[in-house]
PDB file of N, CA and C in Angstrom:
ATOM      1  N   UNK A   1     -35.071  47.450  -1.111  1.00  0.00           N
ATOM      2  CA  UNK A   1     -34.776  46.470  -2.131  1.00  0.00           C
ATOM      3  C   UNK A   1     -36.093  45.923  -2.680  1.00  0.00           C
ATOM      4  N   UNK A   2     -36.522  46.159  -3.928  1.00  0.00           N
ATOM      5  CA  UNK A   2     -37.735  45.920  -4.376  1.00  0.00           C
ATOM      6  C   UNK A   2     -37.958  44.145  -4.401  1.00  0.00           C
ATOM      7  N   UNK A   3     -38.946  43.593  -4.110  1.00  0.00           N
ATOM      8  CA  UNK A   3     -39.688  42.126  -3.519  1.00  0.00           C
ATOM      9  C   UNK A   3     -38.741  41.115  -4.577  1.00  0.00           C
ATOM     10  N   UNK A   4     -38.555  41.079  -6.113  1.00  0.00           N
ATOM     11  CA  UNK A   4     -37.888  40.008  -6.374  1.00  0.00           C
ATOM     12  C   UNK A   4     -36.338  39.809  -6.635  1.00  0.00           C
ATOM     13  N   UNK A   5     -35.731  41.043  -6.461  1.00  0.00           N
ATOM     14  CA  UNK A   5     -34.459  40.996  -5.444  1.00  0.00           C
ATOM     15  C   UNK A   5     -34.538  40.311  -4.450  1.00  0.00           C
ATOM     16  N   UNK A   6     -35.409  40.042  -3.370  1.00  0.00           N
ATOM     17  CA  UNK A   6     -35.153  40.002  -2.137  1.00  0.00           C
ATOM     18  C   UNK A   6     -35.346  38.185  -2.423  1.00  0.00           C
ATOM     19  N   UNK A   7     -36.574  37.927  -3.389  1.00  0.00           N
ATOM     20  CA  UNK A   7     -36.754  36.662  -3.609  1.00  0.00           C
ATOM     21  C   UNK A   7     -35.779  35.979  -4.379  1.00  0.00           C
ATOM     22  N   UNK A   8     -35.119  36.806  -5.253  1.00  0.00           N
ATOM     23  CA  UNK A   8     -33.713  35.679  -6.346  1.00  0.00           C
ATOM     24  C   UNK A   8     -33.149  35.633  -4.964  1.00  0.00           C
ATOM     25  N   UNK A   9     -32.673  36.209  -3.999  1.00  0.00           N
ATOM     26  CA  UNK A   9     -31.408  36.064  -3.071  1.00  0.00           C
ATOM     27  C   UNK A   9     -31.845  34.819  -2.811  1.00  0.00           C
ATOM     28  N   UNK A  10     -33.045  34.281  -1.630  1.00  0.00           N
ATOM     29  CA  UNK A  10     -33.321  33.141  -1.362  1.00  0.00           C
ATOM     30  C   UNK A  10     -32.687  31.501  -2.130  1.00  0.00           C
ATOM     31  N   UNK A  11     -33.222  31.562  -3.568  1.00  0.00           N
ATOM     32  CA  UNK A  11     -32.557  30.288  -3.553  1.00  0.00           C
ATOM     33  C   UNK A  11     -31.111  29.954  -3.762  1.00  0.00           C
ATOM     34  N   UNK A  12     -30.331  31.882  -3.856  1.00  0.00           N
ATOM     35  CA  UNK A  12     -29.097  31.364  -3.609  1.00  0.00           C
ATOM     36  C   UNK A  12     -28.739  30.878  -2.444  1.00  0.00           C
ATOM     37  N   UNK A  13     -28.932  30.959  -1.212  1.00  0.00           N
ATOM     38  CA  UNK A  13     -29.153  30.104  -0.018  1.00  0.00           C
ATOM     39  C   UNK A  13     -29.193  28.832   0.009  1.00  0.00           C
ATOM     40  N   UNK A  14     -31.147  28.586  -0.625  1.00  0.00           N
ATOM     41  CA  UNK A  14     -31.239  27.188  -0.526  1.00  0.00           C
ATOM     42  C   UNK A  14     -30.034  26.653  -1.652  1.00  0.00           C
ATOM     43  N   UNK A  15     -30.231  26.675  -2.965  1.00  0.00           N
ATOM     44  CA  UNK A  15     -29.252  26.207  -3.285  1.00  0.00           C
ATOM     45  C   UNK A  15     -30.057  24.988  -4.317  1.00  0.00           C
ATOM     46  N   UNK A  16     -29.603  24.194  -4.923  1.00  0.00           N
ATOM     47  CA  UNK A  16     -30.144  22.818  -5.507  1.00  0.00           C
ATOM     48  C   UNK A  16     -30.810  23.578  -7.128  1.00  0.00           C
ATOM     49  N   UNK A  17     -30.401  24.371  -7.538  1.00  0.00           N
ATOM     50  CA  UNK A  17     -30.490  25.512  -8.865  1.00  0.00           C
ATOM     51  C   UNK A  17     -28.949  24.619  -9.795  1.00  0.00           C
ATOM     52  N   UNK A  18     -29.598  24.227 -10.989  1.00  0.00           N
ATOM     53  CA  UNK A  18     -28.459  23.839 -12.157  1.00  0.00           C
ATOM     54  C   UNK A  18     -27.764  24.887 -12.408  1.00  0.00           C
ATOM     55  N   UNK A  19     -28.942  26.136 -12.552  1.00  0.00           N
ATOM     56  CA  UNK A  19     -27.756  27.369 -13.172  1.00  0.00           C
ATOM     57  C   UNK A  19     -28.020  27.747 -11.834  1.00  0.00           C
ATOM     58  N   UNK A  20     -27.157  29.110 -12.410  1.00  0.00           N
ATOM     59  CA  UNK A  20     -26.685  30.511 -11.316  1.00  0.00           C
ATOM     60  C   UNK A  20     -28.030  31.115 -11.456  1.00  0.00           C
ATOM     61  N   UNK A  21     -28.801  31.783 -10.261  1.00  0.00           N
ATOM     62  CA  UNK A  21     -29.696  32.269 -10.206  1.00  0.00           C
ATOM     63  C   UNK A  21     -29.578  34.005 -11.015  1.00  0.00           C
ATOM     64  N   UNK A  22     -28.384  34.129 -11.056  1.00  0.00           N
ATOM     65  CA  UNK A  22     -28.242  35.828 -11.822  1.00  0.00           C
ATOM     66  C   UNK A  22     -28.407  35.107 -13.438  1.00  0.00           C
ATOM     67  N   UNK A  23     -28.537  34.182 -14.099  1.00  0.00           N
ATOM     68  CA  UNK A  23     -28.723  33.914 -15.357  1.00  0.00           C
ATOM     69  C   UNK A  23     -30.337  33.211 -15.712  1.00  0.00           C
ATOM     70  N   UNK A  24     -31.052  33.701 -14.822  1.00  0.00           N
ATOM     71  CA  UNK A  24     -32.612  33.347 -15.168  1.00  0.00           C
ATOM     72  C   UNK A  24     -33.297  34.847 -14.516  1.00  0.00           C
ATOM     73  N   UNK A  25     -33.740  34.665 -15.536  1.00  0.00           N
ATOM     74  CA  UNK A  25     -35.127  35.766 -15.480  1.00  0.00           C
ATOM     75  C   UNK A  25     -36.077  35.345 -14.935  1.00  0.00           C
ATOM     76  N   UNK A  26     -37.137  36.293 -14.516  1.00  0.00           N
ATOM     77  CA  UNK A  26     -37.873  36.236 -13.026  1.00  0.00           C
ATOM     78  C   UNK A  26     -38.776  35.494 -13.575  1.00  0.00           C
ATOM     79  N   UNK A  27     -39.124  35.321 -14.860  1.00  0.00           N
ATOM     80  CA  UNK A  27     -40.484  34.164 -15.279  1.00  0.00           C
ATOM     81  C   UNK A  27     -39.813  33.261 -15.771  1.00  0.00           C
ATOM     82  N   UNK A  28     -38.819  32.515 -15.368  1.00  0.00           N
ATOM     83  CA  UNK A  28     -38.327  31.591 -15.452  1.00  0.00           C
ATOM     84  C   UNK A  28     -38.898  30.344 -15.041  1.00  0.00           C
ATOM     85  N   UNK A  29     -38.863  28.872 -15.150  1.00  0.00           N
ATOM     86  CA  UNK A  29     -38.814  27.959 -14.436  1.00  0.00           C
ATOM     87  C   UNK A  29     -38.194  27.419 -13.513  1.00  0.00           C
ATOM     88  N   UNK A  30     -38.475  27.539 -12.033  1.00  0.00           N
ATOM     89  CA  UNK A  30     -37.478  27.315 -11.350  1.00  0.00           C
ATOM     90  C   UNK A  30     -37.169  25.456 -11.287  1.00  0.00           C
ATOM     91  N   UNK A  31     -38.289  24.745 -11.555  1.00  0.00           N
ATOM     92  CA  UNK A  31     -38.106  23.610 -11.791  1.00  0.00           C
ATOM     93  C   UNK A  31     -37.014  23.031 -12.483  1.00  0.00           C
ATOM     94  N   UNK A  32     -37.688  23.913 -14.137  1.00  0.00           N
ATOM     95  CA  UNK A  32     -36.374  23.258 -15.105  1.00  0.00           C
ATOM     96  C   UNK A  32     -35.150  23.749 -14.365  1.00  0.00           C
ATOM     97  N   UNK A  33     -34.497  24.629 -13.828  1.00  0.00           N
ATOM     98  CA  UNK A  33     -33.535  25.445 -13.742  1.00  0.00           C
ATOM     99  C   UNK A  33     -32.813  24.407 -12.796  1.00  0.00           C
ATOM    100  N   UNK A  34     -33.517  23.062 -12.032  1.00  0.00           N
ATOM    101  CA  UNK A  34     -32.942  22.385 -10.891  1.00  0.00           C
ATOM    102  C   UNK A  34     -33.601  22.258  -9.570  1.00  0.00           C
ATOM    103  N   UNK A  35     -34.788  22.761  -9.502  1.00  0.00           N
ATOM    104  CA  UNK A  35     -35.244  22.762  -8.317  1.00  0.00           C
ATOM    105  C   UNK A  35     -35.914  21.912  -8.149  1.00  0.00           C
ATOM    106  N   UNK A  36     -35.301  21.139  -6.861  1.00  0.00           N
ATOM    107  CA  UNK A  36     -35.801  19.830  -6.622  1.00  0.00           C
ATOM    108  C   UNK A  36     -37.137  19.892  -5.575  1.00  0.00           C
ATOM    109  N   UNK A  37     -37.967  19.053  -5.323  1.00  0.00           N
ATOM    110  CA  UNK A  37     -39.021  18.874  -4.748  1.00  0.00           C
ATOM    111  C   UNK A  37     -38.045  19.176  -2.950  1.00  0.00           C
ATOM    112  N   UNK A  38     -36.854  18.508  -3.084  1.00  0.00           N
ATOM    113  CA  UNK A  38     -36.660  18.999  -1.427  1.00  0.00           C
ATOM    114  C   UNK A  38     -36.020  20.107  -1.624  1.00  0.00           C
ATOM    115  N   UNK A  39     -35.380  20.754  -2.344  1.00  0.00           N
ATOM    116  CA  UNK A  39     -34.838  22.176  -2.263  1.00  0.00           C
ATOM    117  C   UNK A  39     -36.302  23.085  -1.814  1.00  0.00           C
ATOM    118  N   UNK A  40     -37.292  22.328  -2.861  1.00  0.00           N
ATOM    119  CA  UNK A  40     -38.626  23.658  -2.400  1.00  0.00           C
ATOM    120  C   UNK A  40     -39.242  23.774  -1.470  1.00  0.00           C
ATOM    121  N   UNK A  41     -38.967  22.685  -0.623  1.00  0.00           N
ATOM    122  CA  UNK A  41     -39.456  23.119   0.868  1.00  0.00           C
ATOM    123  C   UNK A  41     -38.692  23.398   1.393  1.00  0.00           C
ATOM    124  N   UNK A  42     -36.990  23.223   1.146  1.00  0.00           N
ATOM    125  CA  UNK A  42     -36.083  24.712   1.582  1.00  0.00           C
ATOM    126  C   UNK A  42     -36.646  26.397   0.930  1.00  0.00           C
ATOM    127  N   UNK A  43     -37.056  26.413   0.251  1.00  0.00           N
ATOM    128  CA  UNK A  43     -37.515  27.617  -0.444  1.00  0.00           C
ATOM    129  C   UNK A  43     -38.214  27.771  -0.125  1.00  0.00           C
ATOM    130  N   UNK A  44     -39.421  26.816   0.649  1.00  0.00           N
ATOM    131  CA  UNK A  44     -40.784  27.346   1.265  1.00  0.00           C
ATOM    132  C   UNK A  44     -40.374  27.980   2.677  1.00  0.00           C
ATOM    133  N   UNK A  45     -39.416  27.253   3.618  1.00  0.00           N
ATOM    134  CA  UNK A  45     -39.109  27.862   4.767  1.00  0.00           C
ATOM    135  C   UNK A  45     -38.519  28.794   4.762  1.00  0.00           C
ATOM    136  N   UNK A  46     -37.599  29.377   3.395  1.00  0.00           N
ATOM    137  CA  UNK A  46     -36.500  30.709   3.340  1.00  0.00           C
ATOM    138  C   UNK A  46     -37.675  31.597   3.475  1.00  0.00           C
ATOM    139  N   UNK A  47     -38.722  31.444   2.540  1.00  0.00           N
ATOM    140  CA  UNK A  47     -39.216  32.501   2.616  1.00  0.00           C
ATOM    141  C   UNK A  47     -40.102  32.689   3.627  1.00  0.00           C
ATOM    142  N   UNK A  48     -40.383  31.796   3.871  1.00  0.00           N
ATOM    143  CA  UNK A  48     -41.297  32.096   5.481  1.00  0.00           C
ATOM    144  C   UNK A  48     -40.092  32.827   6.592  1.00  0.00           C
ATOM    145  N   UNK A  49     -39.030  32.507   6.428  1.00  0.00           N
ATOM    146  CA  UNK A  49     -38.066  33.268   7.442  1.00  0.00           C
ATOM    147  C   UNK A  49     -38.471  34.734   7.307  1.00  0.00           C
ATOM    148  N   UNK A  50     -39.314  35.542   6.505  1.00  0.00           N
ATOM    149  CA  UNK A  50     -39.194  36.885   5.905  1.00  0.00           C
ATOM    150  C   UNK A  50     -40.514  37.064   7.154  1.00  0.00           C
ATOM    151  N   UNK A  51     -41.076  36.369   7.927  1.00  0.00           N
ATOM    152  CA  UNK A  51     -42.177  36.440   8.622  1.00  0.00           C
ATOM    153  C   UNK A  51     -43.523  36.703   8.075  1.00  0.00           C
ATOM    154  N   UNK A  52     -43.727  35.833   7.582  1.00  0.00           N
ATOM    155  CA  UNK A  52     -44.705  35.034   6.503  1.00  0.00           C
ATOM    156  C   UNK A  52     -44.997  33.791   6.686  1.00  0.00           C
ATOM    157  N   UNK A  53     -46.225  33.647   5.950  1.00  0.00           N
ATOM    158  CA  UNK A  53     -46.429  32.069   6.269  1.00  0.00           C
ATOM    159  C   UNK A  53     -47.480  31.841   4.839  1.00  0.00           C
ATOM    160  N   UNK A  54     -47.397  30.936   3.872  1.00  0.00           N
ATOM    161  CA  UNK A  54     -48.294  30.877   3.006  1.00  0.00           C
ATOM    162  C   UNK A  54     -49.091  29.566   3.339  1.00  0.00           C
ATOM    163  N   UNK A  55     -50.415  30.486   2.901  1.00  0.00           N
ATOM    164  CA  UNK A  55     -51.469  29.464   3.596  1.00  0.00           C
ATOM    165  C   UNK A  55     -51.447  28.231   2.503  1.00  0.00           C
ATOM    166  N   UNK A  56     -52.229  26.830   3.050  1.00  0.00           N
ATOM    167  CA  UNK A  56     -52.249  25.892   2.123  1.00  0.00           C
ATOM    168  C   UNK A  56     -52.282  25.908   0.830  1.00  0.00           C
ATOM    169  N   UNK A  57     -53.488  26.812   0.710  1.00  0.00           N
ATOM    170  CA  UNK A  57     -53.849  26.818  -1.096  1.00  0.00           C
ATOM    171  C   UNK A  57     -52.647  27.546  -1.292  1.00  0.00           C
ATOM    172  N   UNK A  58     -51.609  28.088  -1.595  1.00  0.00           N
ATOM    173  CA  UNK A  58     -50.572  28.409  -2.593  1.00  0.00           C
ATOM    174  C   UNK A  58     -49.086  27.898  -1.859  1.00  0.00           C
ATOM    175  N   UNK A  59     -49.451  26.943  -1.477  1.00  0.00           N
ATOM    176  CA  UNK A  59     -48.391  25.824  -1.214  1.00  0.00           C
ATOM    177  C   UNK A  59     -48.337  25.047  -2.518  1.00  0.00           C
ATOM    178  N   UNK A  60     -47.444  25.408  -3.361  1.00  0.00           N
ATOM    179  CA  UNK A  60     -48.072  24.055  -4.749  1.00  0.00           C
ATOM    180  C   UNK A  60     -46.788  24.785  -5.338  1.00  0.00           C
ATOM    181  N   UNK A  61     -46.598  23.805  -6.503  1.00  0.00           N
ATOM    182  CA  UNK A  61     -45.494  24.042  -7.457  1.00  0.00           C
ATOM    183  C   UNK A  61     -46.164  24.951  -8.387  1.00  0.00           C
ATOM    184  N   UNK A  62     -46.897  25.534  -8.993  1.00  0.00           N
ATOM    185  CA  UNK A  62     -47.696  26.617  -9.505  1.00  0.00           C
ATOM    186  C   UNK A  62     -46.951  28.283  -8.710  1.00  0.00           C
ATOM    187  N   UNK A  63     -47.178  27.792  -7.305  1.00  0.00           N
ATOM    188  CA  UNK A  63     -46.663  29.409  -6.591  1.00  0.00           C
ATOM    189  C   UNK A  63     -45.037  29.424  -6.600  1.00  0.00           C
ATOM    190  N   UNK A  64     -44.369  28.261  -6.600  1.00  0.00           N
ATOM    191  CA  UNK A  64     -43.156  28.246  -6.365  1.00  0.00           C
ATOM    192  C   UNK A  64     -42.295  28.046  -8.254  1.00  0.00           C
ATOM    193  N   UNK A  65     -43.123  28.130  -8.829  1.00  0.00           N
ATOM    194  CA  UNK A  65     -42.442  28.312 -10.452  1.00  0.00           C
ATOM    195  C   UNK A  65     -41.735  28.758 -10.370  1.00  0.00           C
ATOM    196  N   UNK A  66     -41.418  30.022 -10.239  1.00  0.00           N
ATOM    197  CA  UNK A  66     -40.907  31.125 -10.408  1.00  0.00           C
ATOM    198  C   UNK A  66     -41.080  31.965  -9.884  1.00  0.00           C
ATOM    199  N   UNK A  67     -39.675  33.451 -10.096  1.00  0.00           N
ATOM    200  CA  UNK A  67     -39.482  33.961  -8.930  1.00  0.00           C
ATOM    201  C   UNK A  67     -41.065  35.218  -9.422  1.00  0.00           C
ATOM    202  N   UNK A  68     -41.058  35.387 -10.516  1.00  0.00           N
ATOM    203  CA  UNK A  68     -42.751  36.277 -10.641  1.00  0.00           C
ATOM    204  C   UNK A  68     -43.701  35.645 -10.205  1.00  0.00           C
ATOM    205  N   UNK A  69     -43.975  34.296  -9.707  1.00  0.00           N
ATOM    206  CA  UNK A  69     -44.686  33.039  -9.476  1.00  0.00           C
ATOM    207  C   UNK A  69     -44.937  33.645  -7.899  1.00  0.00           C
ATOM    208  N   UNK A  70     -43.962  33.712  -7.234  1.00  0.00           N
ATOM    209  CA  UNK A  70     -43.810  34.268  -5.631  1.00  0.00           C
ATOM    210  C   UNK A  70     -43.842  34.927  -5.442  1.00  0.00           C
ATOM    211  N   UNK A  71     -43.647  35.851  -6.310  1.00  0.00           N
ATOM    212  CA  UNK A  71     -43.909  37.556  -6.029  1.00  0.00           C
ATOM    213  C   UNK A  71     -45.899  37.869  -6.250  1.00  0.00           C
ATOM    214  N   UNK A  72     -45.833  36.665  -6.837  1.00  0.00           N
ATOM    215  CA  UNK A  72     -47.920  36.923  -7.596  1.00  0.00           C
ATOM    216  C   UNK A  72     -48.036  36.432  -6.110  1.00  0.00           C
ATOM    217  N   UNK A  73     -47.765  35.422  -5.271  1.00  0.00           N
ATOM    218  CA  UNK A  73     -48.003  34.648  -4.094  1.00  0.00           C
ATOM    219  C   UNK A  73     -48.040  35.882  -2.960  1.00  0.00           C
ATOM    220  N   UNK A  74     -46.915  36.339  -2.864  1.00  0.00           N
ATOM    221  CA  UNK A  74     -46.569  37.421  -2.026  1.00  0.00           C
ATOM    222  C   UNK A  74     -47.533  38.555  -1.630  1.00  0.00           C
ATOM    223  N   UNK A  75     -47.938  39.072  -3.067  1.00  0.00           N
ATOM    224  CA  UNK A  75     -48.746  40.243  -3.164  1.00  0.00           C
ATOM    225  C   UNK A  75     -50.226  39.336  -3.138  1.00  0.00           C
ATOM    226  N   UNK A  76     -50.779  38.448  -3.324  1.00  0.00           N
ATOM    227  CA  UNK A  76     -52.103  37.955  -2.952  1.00  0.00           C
ATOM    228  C   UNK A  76     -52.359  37.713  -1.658  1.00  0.00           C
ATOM    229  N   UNK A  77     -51.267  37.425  -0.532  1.00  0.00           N
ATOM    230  CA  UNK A  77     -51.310  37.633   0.508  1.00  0.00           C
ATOM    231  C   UNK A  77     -51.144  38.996   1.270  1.00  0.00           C
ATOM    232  N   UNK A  78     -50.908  39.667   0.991  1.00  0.00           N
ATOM    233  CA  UNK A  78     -50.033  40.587   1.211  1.00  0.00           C
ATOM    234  C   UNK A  78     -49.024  41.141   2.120  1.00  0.00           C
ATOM    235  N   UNK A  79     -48.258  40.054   1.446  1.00  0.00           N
ATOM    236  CA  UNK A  79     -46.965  40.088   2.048  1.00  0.00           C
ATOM    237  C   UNK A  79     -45.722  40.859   1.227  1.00  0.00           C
ATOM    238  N   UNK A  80     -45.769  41.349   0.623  1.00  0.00           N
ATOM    239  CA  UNK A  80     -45.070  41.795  -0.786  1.00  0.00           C
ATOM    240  C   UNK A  80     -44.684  42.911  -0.174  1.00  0.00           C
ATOM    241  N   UNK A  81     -45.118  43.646   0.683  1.00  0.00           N
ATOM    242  CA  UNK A  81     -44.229  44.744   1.184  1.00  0.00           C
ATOM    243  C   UNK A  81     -43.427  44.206   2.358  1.00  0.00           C
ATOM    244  N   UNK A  82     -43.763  43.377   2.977  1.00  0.00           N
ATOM    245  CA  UNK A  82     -42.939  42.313   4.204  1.00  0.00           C
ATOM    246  C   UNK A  82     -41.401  42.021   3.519  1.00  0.00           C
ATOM    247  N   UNK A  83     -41.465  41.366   2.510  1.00  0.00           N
ATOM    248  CA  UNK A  83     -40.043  41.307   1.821  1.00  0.00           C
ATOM    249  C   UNK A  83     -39.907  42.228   1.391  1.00  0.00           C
ATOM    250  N   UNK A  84     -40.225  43.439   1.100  1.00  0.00           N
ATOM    251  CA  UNK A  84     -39.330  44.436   0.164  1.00  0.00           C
ATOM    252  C   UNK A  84     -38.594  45.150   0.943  1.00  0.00           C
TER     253      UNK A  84
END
C-alpha cells in the first residue's frame, strides 16, 4: 500500500476532520479541514504506532499540514518505506 494511503487511513481513526478524509486531496489543509491542535497529537501518536518516532524539529504544524506534508516528514526521516 503506497505511504499516503497508509497516512489518509490514520486520521480516519483519530478522527476530529470536518470533512470525510476520501474528499481532500493529499495537499490539502488538514487544519482547515478540522484538525484540532488535540486531534494532532492523536495524529502524532497514530503515526508513531507505524514504529516511528519524529524527532523534535518536525514536530510542528508545518509537518502535520497535510497528508503530502507527512509523507515529505516520512521520507526525510526515512521512514517512508516503514509505512508503506
Amino acid at each position: 500500500m503506497p505511504v499516503v494511503e497508509r497516512i489518509r487511513d490514520v486520521p480516519k481513526v483519530v478522527g476530529g476532520l470536518q470533512r470525510d478524509i476520501p474528499e481532500l486531496m493529499d495537499g490539502d489543509d488538514l487544519c482547515a479541514a478540522g484538525l484540532t491542535s488535540h486531534a494532532t497529537v492523536g495524529l502524532t501518536l497514530a503515526l508513531e504506532a507505524f514504529d516511528i518516532g519524529f524527532p523534535d524539529r518536525l514536530l510542528s504544524s508545518r509537518t502535520l499540514a497535510s497528508v503530502d506534508a507527512i509523507a515529505v516528514g516520512l521520507e526525510e526521516i526515512g521512514a517512508a518505506e516503514v509505512v508503506a
